[in-house]
N, C-alpha and C. Protein backbone atom coordinates (compact mmCIF):
# COMPACT_ATOMS: atom_id res chain seq x y z
N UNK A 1 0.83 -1.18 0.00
CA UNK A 1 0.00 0.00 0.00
C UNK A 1 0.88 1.25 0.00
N UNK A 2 0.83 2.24 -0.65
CA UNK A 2 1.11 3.18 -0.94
C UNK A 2 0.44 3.98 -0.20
N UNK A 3 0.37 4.26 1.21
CA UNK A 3 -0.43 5.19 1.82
C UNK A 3 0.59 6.29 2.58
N UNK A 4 1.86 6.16 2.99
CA UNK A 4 2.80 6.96 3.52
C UNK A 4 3.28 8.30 2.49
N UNK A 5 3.54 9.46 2.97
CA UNK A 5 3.80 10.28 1.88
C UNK A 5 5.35 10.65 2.30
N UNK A 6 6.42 11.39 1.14
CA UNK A 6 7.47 11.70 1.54
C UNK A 6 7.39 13.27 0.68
N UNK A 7 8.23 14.06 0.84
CA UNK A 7 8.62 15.51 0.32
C UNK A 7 10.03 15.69 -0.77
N UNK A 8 9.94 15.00 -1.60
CA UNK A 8 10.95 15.86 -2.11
C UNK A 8 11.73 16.99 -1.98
N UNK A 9 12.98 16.62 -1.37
CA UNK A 9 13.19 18.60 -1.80
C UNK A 9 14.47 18.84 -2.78
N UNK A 10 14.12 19.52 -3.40
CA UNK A 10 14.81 20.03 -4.49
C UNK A 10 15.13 21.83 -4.26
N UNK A 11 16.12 21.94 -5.50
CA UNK A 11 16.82 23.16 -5.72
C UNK A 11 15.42 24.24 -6.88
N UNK A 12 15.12 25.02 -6.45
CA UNK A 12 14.42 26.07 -7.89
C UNK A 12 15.01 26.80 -8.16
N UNK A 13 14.44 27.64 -8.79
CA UNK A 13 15.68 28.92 -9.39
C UNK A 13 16.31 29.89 -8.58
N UNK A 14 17.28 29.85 -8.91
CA UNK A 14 18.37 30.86 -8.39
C UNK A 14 17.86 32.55 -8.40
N UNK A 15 17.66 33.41 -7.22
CA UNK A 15 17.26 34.91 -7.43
C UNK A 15 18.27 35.79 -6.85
N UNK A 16 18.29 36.64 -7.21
CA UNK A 16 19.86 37.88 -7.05
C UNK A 16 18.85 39.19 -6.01
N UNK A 17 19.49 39.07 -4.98
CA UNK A 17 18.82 40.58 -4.11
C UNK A 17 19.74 41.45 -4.48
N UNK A 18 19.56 42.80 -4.27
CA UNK A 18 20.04 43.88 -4.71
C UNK A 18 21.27 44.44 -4.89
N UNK A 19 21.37 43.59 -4.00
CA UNK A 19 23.34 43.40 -4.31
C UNK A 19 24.24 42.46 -4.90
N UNK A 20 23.30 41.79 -5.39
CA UNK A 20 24.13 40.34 -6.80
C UNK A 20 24.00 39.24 -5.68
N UNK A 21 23.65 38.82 -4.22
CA UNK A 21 23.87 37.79 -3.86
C UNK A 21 22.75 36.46 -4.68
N UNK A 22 23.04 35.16 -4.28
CA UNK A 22 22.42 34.77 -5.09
C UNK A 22 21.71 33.65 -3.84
N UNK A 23 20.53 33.13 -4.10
CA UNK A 23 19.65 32.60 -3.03
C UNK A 23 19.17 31.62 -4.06
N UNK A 24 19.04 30.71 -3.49
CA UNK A 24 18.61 29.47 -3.79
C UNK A 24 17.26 29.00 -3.41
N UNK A 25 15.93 29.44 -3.64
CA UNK A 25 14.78 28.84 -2.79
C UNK A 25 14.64 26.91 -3.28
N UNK A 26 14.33 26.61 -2.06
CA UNK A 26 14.01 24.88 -2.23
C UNK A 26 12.55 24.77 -2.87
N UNK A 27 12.56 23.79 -3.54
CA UNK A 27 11.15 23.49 -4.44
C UNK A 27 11.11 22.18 -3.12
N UNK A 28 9.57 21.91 -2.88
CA UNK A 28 8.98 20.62 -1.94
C UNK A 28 8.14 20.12 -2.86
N UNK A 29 8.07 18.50 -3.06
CA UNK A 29 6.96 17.54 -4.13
C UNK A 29 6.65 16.80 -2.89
N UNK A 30 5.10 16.67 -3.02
CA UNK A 30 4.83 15.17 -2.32
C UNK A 30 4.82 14.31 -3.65
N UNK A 31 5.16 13.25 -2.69
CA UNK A 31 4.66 11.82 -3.81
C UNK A 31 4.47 11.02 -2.44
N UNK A 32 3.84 9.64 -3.19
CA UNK A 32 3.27 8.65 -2.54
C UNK A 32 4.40 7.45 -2.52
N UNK A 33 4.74 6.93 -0.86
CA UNK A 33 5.45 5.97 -0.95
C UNK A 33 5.40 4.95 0.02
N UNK A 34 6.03 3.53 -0.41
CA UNK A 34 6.17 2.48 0.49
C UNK A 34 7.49 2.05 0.95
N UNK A 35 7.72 2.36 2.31
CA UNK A 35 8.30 2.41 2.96
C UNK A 35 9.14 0.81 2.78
N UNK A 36 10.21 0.65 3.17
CA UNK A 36 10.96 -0.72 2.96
C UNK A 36 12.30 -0.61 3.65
N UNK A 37 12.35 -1.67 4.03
CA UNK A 37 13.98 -2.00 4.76
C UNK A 37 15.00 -2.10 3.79
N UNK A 38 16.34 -2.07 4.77
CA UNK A 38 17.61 -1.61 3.85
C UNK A 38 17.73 -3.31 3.78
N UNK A 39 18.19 -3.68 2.57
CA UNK A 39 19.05 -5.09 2.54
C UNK A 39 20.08 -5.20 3.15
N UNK A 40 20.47 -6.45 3.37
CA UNK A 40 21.52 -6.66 4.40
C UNK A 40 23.20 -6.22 3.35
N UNK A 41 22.95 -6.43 2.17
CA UNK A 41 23.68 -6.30 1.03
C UNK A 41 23.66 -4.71 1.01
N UNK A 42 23.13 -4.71 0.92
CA UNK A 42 22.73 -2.43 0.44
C UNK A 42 23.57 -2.07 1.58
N UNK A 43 23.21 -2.55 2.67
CA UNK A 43 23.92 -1.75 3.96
C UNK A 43 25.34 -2.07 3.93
N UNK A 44 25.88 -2.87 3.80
CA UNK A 44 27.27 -3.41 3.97
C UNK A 44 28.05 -2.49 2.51
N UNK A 45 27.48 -3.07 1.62
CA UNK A 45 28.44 -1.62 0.30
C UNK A 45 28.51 -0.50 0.45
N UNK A 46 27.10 -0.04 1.25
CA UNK A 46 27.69 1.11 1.76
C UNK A 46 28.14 1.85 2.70
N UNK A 47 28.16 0.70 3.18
CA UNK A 47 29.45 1.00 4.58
C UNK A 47 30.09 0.89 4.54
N UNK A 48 30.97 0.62 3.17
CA UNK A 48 32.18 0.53 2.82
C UNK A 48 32.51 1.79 2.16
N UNK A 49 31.43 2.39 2.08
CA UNK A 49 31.77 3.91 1.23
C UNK A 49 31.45 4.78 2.11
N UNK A 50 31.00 4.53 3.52
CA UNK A 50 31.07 5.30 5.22
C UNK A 50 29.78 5.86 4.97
N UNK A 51 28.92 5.14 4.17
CA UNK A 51 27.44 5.85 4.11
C UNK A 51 26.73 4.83 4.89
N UNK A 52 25.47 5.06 5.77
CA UNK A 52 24.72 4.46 6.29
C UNK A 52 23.20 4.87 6.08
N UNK A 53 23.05 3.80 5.08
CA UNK A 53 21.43 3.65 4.46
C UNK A 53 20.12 3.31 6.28
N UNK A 54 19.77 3.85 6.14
CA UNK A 54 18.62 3.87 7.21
C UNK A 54 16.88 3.44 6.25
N UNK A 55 16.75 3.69 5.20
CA UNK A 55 15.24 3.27 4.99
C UNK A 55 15.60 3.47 3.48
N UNK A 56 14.54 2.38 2.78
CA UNK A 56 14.52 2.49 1.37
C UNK A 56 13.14 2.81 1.02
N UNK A 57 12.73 4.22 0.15
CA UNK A 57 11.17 3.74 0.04
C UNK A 57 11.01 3.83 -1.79
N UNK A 58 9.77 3.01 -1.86
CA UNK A 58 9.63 2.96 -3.03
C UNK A 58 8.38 3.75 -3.98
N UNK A 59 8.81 4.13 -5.00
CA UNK A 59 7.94 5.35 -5.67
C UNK A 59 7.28 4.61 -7.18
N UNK A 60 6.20 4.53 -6.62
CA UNK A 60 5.34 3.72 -8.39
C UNK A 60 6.14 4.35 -9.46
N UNK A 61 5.91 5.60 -9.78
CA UNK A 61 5.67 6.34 -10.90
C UNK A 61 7.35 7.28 -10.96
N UNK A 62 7.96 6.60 -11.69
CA UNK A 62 9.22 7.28 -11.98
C UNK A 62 9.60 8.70 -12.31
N UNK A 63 8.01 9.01 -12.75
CA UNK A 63 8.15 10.93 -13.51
C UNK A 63 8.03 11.59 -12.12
N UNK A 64 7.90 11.22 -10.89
CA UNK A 64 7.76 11.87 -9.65
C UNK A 64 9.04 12.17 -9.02
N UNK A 65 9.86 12.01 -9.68
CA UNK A 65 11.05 11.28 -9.28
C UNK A 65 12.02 12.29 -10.34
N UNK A 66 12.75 13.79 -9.54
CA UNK A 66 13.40 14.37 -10.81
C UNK A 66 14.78 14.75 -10.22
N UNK A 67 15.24 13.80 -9.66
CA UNK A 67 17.02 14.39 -9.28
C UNK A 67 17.08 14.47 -8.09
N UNK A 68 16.15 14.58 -7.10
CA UNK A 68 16.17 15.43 -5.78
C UNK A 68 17.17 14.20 -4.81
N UNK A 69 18.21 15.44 -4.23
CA UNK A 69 18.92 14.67 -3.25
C UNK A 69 18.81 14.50 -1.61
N UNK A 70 17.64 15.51 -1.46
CA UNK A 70 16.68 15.41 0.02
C UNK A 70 15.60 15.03 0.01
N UNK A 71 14.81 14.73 1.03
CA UNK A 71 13.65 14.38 1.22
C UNK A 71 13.52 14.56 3.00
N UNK A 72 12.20 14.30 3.10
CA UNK A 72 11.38 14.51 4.34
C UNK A 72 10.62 13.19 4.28
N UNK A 73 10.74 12.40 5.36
CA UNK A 73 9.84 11.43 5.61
C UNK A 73 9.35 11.39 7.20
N UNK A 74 8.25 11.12 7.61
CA UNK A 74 7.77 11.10 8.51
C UNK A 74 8.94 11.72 10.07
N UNK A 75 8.26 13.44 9.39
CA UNK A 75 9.42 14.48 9.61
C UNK A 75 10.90 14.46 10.31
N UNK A 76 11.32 13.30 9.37
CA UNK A 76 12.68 13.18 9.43
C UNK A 76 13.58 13.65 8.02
N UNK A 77 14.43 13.93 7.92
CA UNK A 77 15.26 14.55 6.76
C UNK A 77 16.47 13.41 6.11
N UNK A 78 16.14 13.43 5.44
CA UNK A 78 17.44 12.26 4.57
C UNK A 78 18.12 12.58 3.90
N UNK A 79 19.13 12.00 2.96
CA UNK A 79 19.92 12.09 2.05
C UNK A 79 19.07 11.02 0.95
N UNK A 80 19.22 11.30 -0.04
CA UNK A 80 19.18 9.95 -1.20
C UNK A 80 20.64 9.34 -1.38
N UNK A 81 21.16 8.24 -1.00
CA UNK A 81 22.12 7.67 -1.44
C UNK A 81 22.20 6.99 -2.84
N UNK A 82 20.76 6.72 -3.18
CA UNK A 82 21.33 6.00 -4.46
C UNK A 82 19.89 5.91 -4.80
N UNK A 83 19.62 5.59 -6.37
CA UNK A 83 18.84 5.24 -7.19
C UNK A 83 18.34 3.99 -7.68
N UNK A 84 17.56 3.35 -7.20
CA UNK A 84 17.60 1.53 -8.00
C UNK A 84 16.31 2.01 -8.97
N UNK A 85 16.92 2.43 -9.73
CA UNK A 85 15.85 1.97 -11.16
C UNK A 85 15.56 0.79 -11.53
N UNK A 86 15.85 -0.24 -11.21
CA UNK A 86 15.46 -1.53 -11.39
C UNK A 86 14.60 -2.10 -10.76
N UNK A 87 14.35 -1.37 -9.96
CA UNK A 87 13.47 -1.82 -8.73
C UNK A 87 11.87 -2.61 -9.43
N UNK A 88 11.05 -2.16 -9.94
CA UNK A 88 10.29 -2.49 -10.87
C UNK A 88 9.95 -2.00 -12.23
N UNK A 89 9.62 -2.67 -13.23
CA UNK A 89 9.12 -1.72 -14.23
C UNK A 89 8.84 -0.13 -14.25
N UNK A 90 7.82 -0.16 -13.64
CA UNK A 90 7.34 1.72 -13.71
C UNK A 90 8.21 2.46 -11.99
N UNK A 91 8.19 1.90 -11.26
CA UNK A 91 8.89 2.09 -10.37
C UNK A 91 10.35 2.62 -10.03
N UNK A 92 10.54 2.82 -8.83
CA UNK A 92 12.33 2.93 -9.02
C UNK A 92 11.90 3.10 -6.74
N UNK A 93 13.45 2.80 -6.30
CA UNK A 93 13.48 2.68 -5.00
C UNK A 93 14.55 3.65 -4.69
N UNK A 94 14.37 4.38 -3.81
CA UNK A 94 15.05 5.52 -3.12
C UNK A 94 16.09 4.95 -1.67
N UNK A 95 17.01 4.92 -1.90
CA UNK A 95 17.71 4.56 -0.79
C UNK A 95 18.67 5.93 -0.41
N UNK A 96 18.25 5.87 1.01
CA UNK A 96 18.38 7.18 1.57
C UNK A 96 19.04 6.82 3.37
N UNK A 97 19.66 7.44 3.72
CA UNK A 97 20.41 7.79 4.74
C UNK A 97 19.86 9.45 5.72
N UNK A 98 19.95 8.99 7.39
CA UNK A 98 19.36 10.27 8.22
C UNK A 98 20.41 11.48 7.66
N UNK A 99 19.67 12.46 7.84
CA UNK A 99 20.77 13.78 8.00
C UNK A 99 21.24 13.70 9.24
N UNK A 100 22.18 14.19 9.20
CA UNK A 100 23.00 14.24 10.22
C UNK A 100 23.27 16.21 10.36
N UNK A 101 22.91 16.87 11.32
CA UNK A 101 23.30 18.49 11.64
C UNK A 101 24.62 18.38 12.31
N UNK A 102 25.79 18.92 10.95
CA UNK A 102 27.26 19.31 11.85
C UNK A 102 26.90 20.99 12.19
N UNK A 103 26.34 21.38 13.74
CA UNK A 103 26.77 22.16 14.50
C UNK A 103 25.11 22.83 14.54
């Protein structure tokens, strides 16, 4: 079931205040997802690359799905570590890691 939602967050366009600085506002998407455990395999490769996968969730519809390297899930903040497009046909699985706040 597809009943859990997550946030995309992404980068939008770049705007210049009056003095040339440049600001970045974040774009937020919901999409619809199912939540899933890390493989015992997923976790170990990438703990060899000092990343630690915490939750994988999975997204039906691949066009929902445009680059974004944050997200919000059940108001927790992640990283996307990686992409499994293979995951199913129309599908693809998000494997993602907690944020971590240095300071």
């Amino acid at each position: 079931m597809y009943d859990s939602v997550a946030i995309l967050i992404g980068n939008g366009a770049a705007t210049y205040d009056r003095y040339g600085n440049e600001t970045i506002a974040e774009t937020e998407t919901e999409v619809y997802v199912q939540p899933r455990g890390v493989y015992q395999a997923e976790f170990y490769n990438a703990a060899q690359l000092g990343l630690k996968p915490s939750v994988t969730l999975h997204l039906t519809n691949r066009e929902d799905y445009a680059g974004q390297k944050r997200l919000r899930f059940e108001n927790v903040e992640y990283n996307v570590i990686r992409v499994d497009w293979t995951a199913q046909r129309d599908g693809l699985n998000l494997i993602c890691e907690e944020r971590v706040n240095n300071g």
